[in-house]
PDB file of N, CA and C in Angstrom:
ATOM      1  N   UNK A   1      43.474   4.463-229.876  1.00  0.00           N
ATOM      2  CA  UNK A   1      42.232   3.742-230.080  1.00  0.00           C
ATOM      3  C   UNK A   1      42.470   2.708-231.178  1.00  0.00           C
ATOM      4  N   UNK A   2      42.120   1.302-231.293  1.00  0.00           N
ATOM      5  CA  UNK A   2      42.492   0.341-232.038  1.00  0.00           C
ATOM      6  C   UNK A   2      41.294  -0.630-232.284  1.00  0.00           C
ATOM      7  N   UNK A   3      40.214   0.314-232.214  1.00  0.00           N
ATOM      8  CA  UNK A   3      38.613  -0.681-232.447  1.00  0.00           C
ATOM      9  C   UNK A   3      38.929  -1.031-234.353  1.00  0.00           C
ATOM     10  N   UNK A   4      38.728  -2.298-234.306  1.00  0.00           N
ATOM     11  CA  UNK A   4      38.363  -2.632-235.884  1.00  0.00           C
ATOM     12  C   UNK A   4      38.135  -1.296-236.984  1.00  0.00           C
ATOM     13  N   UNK A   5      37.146  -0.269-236.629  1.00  0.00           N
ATOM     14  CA  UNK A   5      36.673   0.328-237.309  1.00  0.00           C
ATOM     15  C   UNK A   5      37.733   1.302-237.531  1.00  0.00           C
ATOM     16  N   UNK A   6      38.274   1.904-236.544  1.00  0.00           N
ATOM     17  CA  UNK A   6      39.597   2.443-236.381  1.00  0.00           C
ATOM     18  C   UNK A   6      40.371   2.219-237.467  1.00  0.00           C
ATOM     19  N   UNK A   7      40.572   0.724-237.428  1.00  0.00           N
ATOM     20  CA  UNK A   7      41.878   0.607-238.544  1.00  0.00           C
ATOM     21  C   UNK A   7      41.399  -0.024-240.160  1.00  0.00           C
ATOM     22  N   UNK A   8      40.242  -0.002-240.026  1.00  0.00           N
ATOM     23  CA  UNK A   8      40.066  -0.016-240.919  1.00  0.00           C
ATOM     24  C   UNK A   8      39.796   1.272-242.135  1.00  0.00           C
ATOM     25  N   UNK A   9      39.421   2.448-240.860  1.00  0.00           N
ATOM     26  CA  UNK A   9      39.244   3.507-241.379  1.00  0.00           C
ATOM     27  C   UNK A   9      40.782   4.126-242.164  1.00  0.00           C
ATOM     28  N   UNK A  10      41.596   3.598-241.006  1.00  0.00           N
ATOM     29  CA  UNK A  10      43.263   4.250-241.255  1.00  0.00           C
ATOM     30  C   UNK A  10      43.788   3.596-242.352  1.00  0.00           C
ATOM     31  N   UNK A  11      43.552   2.461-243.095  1.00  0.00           N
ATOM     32  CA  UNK A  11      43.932   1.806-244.401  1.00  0.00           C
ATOM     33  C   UNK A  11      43.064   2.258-245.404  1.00  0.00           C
ATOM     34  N   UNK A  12      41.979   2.759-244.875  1.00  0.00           N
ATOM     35  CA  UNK A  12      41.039   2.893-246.301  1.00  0.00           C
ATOM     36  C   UNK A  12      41.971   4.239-246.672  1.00  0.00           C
ATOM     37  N   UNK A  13      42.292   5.231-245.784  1.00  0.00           N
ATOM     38  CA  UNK A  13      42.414   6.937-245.563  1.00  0.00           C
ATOM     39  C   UNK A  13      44.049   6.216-246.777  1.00  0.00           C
ATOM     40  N   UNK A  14      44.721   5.234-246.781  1.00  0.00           N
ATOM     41  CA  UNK A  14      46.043   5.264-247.394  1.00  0.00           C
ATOM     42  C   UNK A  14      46.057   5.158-249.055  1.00  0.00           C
ATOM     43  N   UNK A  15      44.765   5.248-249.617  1.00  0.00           N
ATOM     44  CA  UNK A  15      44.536   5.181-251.369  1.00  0.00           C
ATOM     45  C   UNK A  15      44.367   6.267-251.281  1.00  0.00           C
ATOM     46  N   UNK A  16      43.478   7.553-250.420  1.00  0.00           N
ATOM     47  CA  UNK A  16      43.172   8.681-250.789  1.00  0.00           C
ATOM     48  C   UNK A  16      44.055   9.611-251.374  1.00  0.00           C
ATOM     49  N   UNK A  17      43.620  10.627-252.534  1.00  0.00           N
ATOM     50  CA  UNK A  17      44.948  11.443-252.521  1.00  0.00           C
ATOM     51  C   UNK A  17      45.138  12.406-251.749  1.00  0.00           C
ATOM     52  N   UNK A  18      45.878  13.500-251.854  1.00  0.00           N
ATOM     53  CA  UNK A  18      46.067  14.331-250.388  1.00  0.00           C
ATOM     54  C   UNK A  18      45.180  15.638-250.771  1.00  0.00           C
ATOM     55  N   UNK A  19      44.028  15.535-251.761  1.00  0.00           N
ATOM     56  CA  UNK A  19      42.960  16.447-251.763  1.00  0.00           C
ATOM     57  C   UNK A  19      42.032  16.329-250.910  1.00  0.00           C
ATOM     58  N   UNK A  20      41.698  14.467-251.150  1.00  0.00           N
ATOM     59  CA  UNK A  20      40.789  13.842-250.737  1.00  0.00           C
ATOM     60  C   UNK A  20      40.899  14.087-249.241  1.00  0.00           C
ATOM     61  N   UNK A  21      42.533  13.927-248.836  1.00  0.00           N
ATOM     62  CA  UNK A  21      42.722  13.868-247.472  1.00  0.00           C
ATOM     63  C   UNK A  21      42.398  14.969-246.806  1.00  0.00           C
ATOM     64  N   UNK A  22      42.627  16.248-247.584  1.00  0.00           N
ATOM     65  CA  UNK A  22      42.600  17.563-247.020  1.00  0.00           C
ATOM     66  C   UNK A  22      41.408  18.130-246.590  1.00  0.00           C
ATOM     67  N   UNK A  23      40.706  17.970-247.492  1.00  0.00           N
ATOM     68  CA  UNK A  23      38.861  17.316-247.616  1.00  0.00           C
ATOM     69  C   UNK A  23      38.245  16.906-246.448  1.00  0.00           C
ATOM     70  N   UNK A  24      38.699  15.782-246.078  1.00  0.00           N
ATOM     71  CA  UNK A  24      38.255  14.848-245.564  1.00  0.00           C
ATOM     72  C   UNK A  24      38.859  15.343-243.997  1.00  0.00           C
ATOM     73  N   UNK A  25      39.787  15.762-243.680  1.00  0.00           N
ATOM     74  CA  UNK A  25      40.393  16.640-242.295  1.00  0.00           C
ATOM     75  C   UNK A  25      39.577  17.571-242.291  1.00  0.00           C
ATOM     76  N   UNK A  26      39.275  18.748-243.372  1.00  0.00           N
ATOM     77  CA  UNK A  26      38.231  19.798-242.529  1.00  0.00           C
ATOM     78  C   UNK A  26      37.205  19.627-242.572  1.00  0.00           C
ATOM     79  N   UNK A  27      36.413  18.313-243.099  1.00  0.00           N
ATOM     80  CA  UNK A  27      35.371  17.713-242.326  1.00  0.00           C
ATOM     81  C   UNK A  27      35.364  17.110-241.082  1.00  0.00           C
ATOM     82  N   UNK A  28      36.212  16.638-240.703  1.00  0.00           N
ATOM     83  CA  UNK A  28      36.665  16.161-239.575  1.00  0.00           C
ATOM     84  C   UNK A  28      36.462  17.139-238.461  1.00  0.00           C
ATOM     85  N   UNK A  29      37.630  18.060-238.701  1.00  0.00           N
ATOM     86  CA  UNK A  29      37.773  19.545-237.970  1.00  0.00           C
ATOM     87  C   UNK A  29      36.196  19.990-237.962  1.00  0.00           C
ATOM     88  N   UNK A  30      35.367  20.044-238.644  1.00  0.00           N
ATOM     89  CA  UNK A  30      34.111  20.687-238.482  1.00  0.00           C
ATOM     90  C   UNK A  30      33.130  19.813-237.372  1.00  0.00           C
ATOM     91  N   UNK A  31      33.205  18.544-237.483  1.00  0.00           N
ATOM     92  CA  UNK A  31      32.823  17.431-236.383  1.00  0.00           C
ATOM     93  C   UNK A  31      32.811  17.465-235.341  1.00  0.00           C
ATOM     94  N   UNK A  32      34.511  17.913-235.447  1.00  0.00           N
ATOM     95  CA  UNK A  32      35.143  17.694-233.888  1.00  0.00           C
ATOM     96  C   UNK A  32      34.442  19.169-233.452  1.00  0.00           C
ATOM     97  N   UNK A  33      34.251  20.431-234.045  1.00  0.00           N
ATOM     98  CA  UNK A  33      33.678  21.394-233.140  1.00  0.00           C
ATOM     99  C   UNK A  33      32.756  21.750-232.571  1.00  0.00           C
ATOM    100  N   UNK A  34      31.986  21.046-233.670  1.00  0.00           N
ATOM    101  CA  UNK A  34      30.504  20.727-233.777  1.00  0.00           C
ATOM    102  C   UNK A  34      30.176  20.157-232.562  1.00  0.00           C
ATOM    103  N   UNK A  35      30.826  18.669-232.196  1.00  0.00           N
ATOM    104  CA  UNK A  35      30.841  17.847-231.275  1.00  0.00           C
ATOM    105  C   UNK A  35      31.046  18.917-229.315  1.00  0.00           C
ATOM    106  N   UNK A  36      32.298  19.097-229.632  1.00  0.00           N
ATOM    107  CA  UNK A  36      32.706  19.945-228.287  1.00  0.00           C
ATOM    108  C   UNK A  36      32.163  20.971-227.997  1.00  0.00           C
ATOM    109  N   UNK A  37      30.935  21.854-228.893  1.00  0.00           N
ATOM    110  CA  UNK A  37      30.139  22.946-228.506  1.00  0.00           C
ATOM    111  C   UNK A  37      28.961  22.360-228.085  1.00  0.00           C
ATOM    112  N   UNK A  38      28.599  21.079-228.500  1.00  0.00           N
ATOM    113  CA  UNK A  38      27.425  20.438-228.130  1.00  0.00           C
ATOM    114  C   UNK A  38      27.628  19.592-226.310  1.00  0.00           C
ATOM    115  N   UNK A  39      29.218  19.238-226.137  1.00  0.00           N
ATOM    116  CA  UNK A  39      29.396  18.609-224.612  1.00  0.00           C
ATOM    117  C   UNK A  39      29.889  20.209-224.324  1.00  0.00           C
ATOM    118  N   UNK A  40      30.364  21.065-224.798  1.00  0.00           N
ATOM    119  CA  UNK A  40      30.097  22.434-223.580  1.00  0.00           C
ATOM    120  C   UNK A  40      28.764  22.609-223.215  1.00  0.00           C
ATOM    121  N   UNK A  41      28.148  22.706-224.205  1.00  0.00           N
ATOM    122  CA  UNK A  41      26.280  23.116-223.491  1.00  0.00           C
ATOM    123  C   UNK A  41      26.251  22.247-222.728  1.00  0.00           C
ATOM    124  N   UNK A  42      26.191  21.126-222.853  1.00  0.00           N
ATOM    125  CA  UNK A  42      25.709  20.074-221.886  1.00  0.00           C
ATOM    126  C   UNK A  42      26.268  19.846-220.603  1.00  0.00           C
ATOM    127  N   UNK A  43      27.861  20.502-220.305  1.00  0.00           N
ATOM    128  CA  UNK A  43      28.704  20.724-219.363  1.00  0.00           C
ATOM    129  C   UNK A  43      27.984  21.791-218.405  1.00  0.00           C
ATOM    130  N   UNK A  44      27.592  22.959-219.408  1.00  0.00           N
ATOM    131  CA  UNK A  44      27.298  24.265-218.829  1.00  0.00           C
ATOM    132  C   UNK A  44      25.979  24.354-218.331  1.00  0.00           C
ATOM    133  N   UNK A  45      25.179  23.186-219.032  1.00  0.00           N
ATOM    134  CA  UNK A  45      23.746  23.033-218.177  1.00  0.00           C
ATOM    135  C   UNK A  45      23.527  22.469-217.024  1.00  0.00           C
ATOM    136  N   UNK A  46      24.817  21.169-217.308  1.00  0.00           N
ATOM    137  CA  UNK A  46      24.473  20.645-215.795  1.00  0.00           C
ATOM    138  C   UNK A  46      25.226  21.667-214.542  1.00  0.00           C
ATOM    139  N   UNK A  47      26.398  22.225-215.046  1.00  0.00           N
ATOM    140  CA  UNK A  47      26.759  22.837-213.950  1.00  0.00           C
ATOM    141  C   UNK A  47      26.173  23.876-213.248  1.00  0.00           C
ATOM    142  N   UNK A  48      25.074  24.724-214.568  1.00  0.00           N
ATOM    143  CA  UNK A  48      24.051  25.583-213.944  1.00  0.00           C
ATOM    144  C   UNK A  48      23.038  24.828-212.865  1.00  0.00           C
ATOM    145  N   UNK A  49      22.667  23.678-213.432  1.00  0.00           N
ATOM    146  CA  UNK A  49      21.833  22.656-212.645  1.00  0.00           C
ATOM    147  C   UNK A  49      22.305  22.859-211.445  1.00  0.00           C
ATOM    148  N   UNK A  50      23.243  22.019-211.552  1.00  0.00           N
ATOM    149  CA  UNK A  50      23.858  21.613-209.880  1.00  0.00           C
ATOM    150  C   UNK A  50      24.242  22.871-208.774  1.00  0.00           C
ATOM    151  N   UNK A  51      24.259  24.030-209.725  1.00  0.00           N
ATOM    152  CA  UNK A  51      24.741  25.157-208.823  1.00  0.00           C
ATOM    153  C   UNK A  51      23.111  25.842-208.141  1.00  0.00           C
ATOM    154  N   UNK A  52      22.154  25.701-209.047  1.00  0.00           N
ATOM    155  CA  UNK A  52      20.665  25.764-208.520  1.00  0.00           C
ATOM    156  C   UNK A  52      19.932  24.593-207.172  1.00  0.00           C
ATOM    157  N   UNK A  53      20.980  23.503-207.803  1.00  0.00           N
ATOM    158  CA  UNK A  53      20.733  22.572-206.624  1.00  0.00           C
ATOM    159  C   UNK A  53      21.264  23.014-205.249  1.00  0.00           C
ATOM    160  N   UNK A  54      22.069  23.107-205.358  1.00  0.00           N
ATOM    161  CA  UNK A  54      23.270  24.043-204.399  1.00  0.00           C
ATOM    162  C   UNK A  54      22.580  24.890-203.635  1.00  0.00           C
ATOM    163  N   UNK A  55      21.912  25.588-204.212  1.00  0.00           N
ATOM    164  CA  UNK A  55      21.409  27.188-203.948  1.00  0.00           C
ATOM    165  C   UNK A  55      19.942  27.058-203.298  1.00  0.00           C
ATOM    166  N   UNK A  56      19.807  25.975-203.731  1.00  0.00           N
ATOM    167  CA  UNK A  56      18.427  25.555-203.296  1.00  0.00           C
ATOM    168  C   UNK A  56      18.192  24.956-202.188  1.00  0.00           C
ATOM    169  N   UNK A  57      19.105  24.124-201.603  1.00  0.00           N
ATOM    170  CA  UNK A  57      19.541  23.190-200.459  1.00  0.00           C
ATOM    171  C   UNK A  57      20.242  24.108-199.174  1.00  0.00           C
ATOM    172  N   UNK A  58      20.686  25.518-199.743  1.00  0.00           N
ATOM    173  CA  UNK A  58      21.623  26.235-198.742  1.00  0.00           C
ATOM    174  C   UNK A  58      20.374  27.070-197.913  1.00  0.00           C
ATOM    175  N   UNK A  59      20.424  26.765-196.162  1.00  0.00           N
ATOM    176  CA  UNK A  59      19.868  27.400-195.410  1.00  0.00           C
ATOM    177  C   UNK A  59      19.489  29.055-195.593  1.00  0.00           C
ATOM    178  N   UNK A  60      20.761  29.355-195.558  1.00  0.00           N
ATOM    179  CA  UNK A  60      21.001  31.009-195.878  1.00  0.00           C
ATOM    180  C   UNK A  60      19.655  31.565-197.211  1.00  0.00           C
ATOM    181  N   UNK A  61      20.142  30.970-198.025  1.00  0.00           N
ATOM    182  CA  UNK A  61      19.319  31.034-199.417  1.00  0.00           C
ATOM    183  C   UNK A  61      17.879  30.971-199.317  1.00  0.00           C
ATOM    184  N   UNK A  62      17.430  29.705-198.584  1.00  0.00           N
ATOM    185  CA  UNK A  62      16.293  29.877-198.606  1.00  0.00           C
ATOM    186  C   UNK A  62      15.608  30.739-197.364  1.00  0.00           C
ATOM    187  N   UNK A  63      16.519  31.271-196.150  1.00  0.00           N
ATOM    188  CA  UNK A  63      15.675  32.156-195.821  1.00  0.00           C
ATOM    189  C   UNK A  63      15.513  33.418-196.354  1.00  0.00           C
ATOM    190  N   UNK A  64      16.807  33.716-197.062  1.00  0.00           N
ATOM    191  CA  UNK A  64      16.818  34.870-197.945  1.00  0.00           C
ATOM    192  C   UNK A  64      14.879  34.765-199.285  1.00  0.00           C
ATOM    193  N   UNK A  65      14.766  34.319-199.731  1.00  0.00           N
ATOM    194  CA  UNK A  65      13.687  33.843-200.454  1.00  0.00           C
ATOM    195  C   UNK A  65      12.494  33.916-199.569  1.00  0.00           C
ATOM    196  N   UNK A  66      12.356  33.428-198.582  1.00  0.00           N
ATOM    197  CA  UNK A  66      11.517  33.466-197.858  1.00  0.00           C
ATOM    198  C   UNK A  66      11.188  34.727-197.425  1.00  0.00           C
ATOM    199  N   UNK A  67      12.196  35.762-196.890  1.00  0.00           N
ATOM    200  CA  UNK A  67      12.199  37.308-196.937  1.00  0.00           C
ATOM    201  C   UNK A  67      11.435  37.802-197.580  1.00  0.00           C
ATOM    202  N   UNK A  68      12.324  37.636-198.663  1.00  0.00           N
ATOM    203  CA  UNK A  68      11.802  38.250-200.290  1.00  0.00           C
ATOM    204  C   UNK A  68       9.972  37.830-200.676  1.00  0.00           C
ATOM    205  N   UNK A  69       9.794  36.554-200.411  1.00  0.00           N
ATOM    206  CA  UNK A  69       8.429  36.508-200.188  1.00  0.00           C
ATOM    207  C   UNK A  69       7.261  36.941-199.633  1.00  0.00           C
ATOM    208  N   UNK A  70       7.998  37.103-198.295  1.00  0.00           N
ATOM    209  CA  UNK A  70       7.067  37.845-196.758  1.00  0.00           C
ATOM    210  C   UNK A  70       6.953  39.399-197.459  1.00  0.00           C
ATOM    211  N   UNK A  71       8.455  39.829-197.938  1.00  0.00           N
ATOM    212  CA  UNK A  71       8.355  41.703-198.891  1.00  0.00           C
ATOM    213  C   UNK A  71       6.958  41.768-199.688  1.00  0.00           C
ATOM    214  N   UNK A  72       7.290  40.658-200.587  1.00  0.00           N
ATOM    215  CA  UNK A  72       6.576  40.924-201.635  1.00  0.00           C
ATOM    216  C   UNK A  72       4.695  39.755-201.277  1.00  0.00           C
ATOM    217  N   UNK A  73       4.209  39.770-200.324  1.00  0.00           N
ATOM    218  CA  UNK A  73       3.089  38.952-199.880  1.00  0.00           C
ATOM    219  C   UNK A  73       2.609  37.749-200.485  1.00  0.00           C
ATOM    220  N   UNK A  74       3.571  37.167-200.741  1.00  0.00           N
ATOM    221  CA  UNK A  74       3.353  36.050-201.474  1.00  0.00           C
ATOM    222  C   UNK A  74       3.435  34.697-200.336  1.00  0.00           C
TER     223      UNK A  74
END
């Protein structure tokens, strides 16, 4: 990645000392997990989604439901 901000970030990171740096990585590290538990949910919702879509659209399924309806007099 070579956006402006990028490299500007990577020259600023070259005065730091290697506390600052160390610092400044497990903030990073906390970001990045932060980040990837937030696109798993969002992975895991849509795929629940789409598998309800699925389930919802399948012949079988909905006469099964429909059964279950006629059982229960609804």
């Amino acid at each position: 990645m070579n956006s402006p901000n990028v490299l500007k970030i990577e020259n600023d990171l070259r005065v730091l000392s290697l506390e600052e740096l160390e610092w400044l990585l497990e903030r990073i590290t906390i970001q990045l997990q932060e980040k990837k538990q937030i696109s798993d949910n969002f992975t895991a919702v849509k795929y629940m989604k789409d598998q309800l879509a699925t389930m919802a659209n399948d012949l079988d399924m909905q006469l099964e439901i429909a059964a279950i309806n006629n059982e229960l007099g609804l």
